[in-house]
C-alpha atoms as a PDB file:
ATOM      1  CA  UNK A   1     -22.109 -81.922  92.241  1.00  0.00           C
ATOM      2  CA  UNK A   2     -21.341 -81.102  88.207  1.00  0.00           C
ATOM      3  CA  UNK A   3     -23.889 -80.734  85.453  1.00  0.00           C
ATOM      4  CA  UNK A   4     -22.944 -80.180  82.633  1.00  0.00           C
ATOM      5  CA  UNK A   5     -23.295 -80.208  78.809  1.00  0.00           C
ATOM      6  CA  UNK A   6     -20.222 -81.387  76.583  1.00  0.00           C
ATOM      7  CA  UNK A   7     -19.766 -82.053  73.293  1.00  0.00           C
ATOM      8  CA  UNK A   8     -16.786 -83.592  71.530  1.00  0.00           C
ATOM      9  CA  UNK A   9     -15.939 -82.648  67.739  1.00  0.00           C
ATOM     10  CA  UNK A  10     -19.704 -82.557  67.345  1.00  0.00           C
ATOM     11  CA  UNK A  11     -20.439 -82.429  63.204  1.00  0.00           C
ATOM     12  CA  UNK A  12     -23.705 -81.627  61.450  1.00  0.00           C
ATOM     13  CA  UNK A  13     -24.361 -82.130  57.734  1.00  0.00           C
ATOM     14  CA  UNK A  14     -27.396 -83.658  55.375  1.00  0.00           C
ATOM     15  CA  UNK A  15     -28.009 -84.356  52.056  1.00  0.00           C
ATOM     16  CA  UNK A  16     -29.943 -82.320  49.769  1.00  0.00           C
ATOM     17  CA  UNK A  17     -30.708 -83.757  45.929  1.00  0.00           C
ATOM     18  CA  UNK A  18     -27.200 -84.891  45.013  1.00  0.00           C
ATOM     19  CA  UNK A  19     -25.501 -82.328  46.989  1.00  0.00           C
ATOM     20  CA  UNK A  20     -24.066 -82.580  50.867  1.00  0.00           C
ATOM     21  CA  UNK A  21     -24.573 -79.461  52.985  1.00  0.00           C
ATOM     22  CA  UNK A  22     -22.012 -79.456  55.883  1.00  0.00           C
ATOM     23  CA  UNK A  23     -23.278 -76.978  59.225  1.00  0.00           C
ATOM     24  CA  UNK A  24     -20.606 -77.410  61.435  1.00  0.00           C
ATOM     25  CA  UNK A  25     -17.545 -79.537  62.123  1.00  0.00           C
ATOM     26  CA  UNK A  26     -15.589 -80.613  64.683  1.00  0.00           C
ATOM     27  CA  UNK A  27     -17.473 -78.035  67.639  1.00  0.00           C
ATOM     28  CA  UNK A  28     -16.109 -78.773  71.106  1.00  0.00           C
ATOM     29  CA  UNK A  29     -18.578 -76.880  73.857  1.00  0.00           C
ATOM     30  CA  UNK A  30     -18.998 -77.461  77.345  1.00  0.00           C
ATOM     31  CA  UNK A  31     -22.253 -75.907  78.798  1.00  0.00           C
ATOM     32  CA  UNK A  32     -22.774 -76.299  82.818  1.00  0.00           C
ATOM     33  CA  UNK A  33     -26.103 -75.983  85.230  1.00  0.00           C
ATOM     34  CA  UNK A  34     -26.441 -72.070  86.942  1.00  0.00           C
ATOM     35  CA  UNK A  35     -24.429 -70.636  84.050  1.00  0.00           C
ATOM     36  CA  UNK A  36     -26.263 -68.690  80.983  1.00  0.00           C
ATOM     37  CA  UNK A  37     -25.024 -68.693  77.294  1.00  0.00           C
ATOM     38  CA  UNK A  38     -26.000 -67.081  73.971  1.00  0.00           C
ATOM     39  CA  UNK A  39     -26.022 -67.932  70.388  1.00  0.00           C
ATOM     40  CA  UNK A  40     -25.858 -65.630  67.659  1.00  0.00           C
ATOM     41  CA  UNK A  41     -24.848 -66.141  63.885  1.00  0.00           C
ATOM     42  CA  UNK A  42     -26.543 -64.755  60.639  1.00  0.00           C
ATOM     43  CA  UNK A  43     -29.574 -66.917  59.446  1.00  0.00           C
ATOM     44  CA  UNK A  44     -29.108 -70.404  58.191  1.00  0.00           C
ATOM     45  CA  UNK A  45     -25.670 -71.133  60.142  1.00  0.00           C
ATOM     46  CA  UNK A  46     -27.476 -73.768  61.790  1.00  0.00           C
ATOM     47  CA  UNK A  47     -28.157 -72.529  64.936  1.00  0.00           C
ATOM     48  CA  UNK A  48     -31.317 -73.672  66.051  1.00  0.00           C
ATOM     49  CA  UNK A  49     -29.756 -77.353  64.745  1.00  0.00           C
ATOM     50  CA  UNK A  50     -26.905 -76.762  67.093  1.00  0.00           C
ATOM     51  CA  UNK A  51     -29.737 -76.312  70.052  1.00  0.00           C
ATOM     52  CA  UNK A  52     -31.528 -79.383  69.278  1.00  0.00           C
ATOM     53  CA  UNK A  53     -27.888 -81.370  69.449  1.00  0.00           C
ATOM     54  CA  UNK A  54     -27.035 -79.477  73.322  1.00  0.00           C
ATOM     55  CA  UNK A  55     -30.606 -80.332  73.823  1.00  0.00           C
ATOM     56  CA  UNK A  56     -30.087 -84.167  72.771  1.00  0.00           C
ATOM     57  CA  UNK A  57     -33.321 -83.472  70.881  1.00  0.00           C
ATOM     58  CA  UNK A  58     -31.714 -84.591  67.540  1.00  0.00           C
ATOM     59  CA  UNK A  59     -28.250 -86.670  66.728  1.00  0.00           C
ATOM     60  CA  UNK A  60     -25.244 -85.651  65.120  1.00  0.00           C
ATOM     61  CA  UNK A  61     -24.114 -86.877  62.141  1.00  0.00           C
ATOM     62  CA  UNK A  62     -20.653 -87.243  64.418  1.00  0.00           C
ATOM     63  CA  UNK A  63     -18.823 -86.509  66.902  1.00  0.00           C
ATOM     64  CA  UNK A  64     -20.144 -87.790  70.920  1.00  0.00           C
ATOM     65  CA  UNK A  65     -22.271 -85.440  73.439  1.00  0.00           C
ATOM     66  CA  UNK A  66     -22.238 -85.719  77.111  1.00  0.00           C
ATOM     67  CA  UNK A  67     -24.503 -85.163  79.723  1.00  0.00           C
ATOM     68  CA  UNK A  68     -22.554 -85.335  83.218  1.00  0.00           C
ATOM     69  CA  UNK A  69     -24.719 -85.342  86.239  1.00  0.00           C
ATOM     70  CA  UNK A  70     -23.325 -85.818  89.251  1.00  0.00           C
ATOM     71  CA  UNK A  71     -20.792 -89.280  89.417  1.00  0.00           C
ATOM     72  CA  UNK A  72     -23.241 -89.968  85.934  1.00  0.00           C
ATOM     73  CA  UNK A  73     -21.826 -89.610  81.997  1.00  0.00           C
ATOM     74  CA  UNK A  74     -24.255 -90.343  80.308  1.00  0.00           C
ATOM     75  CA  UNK A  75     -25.585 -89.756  76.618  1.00  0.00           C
ATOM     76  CA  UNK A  76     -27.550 -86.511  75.826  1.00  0.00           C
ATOM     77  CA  UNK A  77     -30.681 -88.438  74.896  1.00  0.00           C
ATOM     78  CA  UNK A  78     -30.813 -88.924  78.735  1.00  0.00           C
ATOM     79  CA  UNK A  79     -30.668 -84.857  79.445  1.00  0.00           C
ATOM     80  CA  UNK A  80     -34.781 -84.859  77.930  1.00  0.00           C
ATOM     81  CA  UNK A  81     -36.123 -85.614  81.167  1.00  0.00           C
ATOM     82  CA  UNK A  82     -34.031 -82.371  82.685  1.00  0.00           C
ATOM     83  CA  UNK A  83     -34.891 -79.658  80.251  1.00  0.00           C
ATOM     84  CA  UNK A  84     -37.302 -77.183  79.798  1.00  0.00           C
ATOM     85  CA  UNK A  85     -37.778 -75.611  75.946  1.00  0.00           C
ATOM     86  CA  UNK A  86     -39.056 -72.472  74.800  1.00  0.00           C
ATOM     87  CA  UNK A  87     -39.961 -71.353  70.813  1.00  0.00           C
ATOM     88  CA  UNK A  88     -40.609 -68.312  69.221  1.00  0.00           C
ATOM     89  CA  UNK A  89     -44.160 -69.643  68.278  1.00  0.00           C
ATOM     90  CA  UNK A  90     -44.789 -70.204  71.965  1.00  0.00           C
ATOM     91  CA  UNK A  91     -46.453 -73.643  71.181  1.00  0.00           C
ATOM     92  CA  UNK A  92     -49.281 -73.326  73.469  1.00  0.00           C
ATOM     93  CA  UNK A  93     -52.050 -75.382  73.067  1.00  0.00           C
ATOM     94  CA  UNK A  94     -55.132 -72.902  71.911  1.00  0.00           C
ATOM     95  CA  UNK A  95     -58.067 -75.441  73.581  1.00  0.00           C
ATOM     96  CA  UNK A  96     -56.524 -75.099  77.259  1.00  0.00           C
ATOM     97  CA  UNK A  97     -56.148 -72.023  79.502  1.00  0.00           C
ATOM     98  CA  UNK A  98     -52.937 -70.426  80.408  1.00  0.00           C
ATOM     99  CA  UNK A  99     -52.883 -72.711  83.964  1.00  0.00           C
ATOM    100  CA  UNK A 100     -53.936 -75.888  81.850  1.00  0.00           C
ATOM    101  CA  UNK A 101     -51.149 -75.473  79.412  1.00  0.00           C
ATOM    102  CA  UNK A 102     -48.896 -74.755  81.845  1.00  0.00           C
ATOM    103  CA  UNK A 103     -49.814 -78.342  84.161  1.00  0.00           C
ATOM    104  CA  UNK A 104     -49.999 -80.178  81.391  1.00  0.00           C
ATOM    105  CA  UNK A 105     -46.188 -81.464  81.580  1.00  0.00           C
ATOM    106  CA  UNK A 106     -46.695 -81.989  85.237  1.00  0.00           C
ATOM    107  CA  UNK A 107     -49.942 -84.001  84.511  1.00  0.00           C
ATOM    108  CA  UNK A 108     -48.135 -85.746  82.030  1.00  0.00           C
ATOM    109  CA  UNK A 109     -45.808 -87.066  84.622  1.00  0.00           C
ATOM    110  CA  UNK A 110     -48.651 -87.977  86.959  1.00  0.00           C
ATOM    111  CA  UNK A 111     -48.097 -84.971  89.461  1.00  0.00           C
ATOM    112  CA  UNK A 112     -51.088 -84.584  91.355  1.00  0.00           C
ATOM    113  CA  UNK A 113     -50.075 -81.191  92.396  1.00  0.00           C
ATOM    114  CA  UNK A 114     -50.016 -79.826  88.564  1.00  0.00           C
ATOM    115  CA  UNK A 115     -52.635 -77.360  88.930  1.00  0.00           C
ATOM    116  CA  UNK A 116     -51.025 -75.307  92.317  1.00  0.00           C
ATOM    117  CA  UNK A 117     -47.138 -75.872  90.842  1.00  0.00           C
ATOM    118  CA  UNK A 118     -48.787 -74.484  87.522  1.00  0.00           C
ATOM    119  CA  UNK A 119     -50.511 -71.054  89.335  1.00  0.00           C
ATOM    120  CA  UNK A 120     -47.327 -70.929  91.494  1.00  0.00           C
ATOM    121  CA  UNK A 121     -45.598 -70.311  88.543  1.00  0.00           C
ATOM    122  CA  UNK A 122     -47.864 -68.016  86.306  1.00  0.00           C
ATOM    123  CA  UNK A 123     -47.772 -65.705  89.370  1.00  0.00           C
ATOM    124  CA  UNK A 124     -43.866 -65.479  89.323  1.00  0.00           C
ATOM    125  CA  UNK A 125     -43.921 -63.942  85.354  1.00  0.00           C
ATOM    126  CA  UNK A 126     -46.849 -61.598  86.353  1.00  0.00           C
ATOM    127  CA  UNK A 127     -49.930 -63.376  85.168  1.00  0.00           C
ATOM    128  CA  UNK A 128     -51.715 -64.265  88.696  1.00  0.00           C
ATOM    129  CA  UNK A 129     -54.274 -62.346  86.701  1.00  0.00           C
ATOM    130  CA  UNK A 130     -54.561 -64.227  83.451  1.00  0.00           C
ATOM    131  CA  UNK A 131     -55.013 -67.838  84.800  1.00  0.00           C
ATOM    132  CA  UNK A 132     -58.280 -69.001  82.819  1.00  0.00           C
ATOM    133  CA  UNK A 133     -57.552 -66.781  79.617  1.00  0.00           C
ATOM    134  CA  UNK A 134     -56.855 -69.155  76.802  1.00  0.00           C
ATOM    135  CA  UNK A 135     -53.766 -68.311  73.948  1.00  0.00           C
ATOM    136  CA  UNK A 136     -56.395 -66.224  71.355  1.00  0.00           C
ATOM    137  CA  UNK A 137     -56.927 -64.071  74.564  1.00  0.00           C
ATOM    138  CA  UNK A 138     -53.488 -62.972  75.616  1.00  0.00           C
ATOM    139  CA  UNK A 139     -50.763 -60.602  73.823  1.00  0.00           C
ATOM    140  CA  UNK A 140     -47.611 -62.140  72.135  1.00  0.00           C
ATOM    141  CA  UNK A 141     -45.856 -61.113  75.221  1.00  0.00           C
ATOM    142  CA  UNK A 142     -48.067 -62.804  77.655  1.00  0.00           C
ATOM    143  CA  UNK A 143     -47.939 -66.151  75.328  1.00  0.00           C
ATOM    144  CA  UNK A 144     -44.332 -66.239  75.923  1.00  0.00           C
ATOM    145  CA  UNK A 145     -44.418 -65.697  79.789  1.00  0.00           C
ATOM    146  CA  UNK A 146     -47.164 -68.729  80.225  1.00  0.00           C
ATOM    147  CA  UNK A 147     -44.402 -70.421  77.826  1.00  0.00           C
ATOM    148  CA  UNK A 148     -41.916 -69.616  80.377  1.00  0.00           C
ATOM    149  CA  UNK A 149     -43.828 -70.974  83.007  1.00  0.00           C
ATOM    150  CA  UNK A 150     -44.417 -73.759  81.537  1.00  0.00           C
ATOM    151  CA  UNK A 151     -40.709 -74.566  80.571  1.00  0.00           C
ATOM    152  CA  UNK A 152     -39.662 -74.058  84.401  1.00  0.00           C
ATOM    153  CA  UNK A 153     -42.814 -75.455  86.397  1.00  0.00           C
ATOM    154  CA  UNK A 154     -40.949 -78.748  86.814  1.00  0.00           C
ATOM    155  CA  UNK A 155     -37.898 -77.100  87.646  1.00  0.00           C
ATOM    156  CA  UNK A 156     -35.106 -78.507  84.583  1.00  0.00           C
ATOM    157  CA  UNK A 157     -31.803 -78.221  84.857  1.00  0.00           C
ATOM    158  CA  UNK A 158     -31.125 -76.842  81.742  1.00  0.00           C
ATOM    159  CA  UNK A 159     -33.342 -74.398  79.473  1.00  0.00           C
ATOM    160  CA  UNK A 160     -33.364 -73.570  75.492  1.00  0.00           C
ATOM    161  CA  UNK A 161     -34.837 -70.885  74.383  1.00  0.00           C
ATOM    162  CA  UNK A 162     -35.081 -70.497  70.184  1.00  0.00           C
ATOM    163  CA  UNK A 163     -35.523 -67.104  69.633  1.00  0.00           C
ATOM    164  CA  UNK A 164     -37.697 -66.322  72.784  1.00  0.00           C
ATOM    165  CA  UNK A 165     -38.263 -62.647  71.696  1.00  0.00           C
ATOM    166  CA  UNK A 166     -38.377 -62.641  67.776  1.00  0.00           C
ATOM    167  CA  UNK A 167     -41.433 -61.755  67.617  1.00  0.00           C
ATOM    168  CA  UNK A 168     -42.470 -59.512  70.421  1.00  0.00           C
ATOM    169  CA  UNK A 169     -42.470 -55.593  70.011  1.00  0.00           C
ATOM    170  CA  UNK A 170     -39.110 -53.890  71.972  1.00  0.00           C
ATOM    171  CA  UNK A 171     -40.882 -53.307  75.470  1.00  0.00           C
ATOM    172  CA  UNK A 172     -42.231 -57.085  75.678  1.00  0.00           C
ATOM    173  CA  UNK A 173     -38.753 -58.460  74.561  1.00  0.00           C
ATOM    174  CA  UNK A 174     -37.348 -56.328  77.545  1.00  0.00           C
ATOM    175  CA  UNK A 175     -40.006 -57.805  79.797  1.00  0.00           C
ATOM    176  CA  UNK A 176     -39.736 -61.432  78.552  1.00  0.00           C
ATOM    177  CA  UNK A 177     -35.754 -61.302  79.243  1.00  0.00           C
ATOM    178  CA  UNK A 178     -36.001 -60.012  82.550  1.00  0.00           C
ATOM    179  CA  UNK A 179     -38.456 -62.536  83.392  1.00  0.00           C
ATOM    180  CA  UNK A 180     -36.104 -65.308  81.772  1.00  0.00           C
ATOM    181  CA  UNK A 181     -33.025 -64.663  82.777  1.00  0.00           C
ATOM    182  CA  UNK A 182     -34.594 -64.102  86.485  1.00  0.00           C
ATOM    183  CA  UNK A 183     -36.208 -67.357  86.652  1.00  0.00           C
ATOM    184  CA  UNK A 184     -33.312 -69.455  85.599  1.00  0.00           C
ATOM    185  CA  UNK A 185     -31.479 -68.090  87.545  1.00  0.00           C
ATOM    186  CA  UNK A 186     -33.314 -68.255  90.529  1.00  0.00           C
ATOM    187  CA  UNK A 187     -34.018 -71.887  89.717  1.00  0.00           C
ATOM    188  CA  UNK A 188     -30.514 -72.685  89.326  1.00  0.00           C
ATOM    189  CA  UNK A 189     -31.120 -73.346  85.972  1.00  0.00           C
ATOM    190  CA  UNK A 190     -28.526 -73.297  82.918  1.00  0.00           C
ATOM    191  CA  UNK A 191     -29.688 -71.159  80.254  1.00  0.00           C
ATOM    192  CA  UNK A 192     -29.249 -71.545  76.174  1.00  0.00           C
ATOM    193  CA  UNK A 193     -30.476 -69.171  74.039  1.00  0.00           C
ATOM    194  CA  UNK A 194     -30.531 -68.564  70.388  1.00  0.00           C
ATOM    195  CA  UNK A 195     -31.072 -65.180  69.040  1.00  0.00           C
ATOM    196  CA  UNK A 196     -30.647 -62.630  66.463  1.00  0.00           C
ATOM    197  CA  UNK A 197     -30.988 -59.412  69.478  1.00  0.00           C
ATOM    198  CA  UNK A 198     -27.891 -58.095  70.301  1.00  0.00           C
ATOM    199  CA  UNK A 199     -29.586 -56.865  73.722  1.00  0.00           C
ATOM    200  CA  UNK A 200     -30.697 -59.917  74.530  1.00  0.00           C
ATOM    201  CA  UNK A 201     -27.019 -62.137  73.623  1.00  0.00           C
ATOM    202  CA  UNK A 202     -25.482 -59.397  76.116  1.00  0.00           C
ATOM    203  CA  UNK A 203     -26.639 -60.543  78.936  1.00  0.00           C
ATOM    204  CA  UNK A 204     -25.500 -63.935  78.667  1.00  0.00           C
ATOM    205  CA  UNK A 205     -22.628 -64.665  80.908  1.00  0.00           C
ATOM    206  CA  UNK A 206     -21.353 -66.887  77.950  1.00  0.00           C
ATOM    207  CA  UNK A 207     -21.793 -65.520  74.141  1.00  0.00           C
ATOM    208  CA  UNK A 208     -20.723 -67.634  70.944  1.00  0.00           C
ATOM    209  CA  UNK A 209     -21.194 -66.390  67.229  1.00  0.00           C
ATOM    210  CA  UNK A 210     -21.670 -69.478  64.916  1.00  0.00           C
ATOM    211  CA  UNK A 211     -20.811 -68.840  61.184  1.00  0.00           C
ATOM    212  CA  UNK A 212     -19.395 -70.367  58.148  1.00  0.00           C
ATOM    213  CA  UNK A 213     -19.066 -73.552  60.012  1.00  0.00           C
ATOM    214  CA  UNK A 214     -17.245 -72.148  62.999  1.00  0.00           C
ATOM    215  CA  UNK A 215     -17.912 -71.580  66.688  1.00  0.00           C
ATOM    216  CA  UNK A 216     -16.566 -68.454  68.360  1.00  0.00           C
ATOM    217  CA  UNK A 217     -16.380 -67.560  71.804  1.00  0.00           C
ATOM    218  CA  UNK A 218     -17.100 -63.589  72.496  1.00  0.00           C
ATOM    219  CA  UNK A 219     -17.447 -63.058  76.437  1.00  0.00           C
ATOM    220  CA  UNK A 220     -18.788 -60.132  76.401  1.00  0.00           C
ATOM    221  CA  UNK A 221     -19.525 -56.760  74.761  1.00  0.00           C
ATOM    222  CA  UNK A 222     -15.929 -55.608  75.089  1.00  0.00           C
ATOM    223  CA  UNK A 223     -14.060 -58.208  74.139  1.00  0.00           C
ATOM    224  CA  UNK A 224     -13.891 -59.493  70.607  1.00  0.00           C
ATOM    225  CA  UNK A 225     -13.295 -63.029  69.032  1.00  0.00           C
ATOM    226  CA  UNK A 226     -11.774 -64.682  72.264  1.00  0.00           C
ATOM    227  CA  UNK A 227     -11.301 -68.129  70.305  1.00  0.00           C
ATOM    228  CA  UNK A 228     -13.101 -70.197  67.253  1.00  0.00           C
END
């Protein structure tokens, strides 16, 4: 059955003091379950704004997005329910162990099996060890893995990831896109990630550049500007 993401001459602009500030116009992208995709661009493009629009997290000034799910079209505020997201602060919540903060959106939902789904989880990015250690206790690294965990434990269909590894030393970036990229995929999961790491864009199946306003397409390292 498709799942997918569309959007259809999706624009993005506010006002600041007198003065309108334009992002993007007229972006056409179609983003499907399984598949992964990166987003690169210098700072200020409006990239993490063009992840909260895929996400349906925030509306665009114009332009319609999609969320087809089977024989359903439906409007992106509907895709919530079916997405995991992941920040570069981690967001974890410092009173509540790594297994608590990971349940939490299971207990949220009234799943009585929170706690098991949660450790069932923690042990697939490596922290079987690290269940009861609260946020203060664990590495930047290990943050972003119970963050992980906690974006997939209720198995999404799609997952956005804002700069997963910006602020994780080389080795733990390495680590936390293995771990990433693994687990959506293994979960059947599409991914979207924005990023400034050109190590971590390459491995994308799917890589766009956004900049002055414009999408570009780049499918891999060895092929330039397919089309903007």
């Amino acid at each position: 059955m498709p799942c997918y993401i569309e959007l259809k001459n999706i624009s993005q602009s506010f006002q600041t003091n007198d003065t309108k500030v334009t992002l993007f116009e007229d972006l056409n992208l179609t983003m499907s379950r399984g598949k992964s995709y990166a987003i690169t661009g210098p700072s200020g493009a409006g990239k993490s704004s063009l992840l909260m629009l895929i996400s349906g997290l925030e509306q665009a000034t114009s332009g319609i997005g999609s969320y087809v799910n089977g024989e359903q079209k439906q409007s992106l505020s509907e895709l919530r329910s079916d997405i995991g997201f992941i920040f570069q602060q981690f967001h974890l919540l410092p009173e509540l162990t790594a297994l608590n903060n990971v349940a939490l959106p299971l207990k949220l939902r009234g799943d009585k099996t929170a706690l098991a789904k949660a450790k069932h989880w923690l042990e697939k990015v490596g922290l079987q060890h690290r269940l009861d250690h609260k946020p203060s206790e664990l590495s930047g690294g290990e943050q972003q893995r119970v963050a992980i965990a906690r974006a997939l434990v209720f198995e999404p269909k799609f997952i956005f990831a804002d700069e997963p590894t910006g602020n994780l030393d080389q080795n733990s970036a390495n680590e936390i896109a293995d771990i990433l990229f693994t687990c959506c995929q293994e979960n059947n999961a599409g991914l979207v990630v924005v990023t400034h790491s050109e190590a971590l864009a390459e491995r994308a199946q799917h890589r766009f550049s956004l900049a002055e306003g414009q999408l570009c397409l780049q499918e891999n390292k060895l092929l330039k500007v397919a089309s903007c």
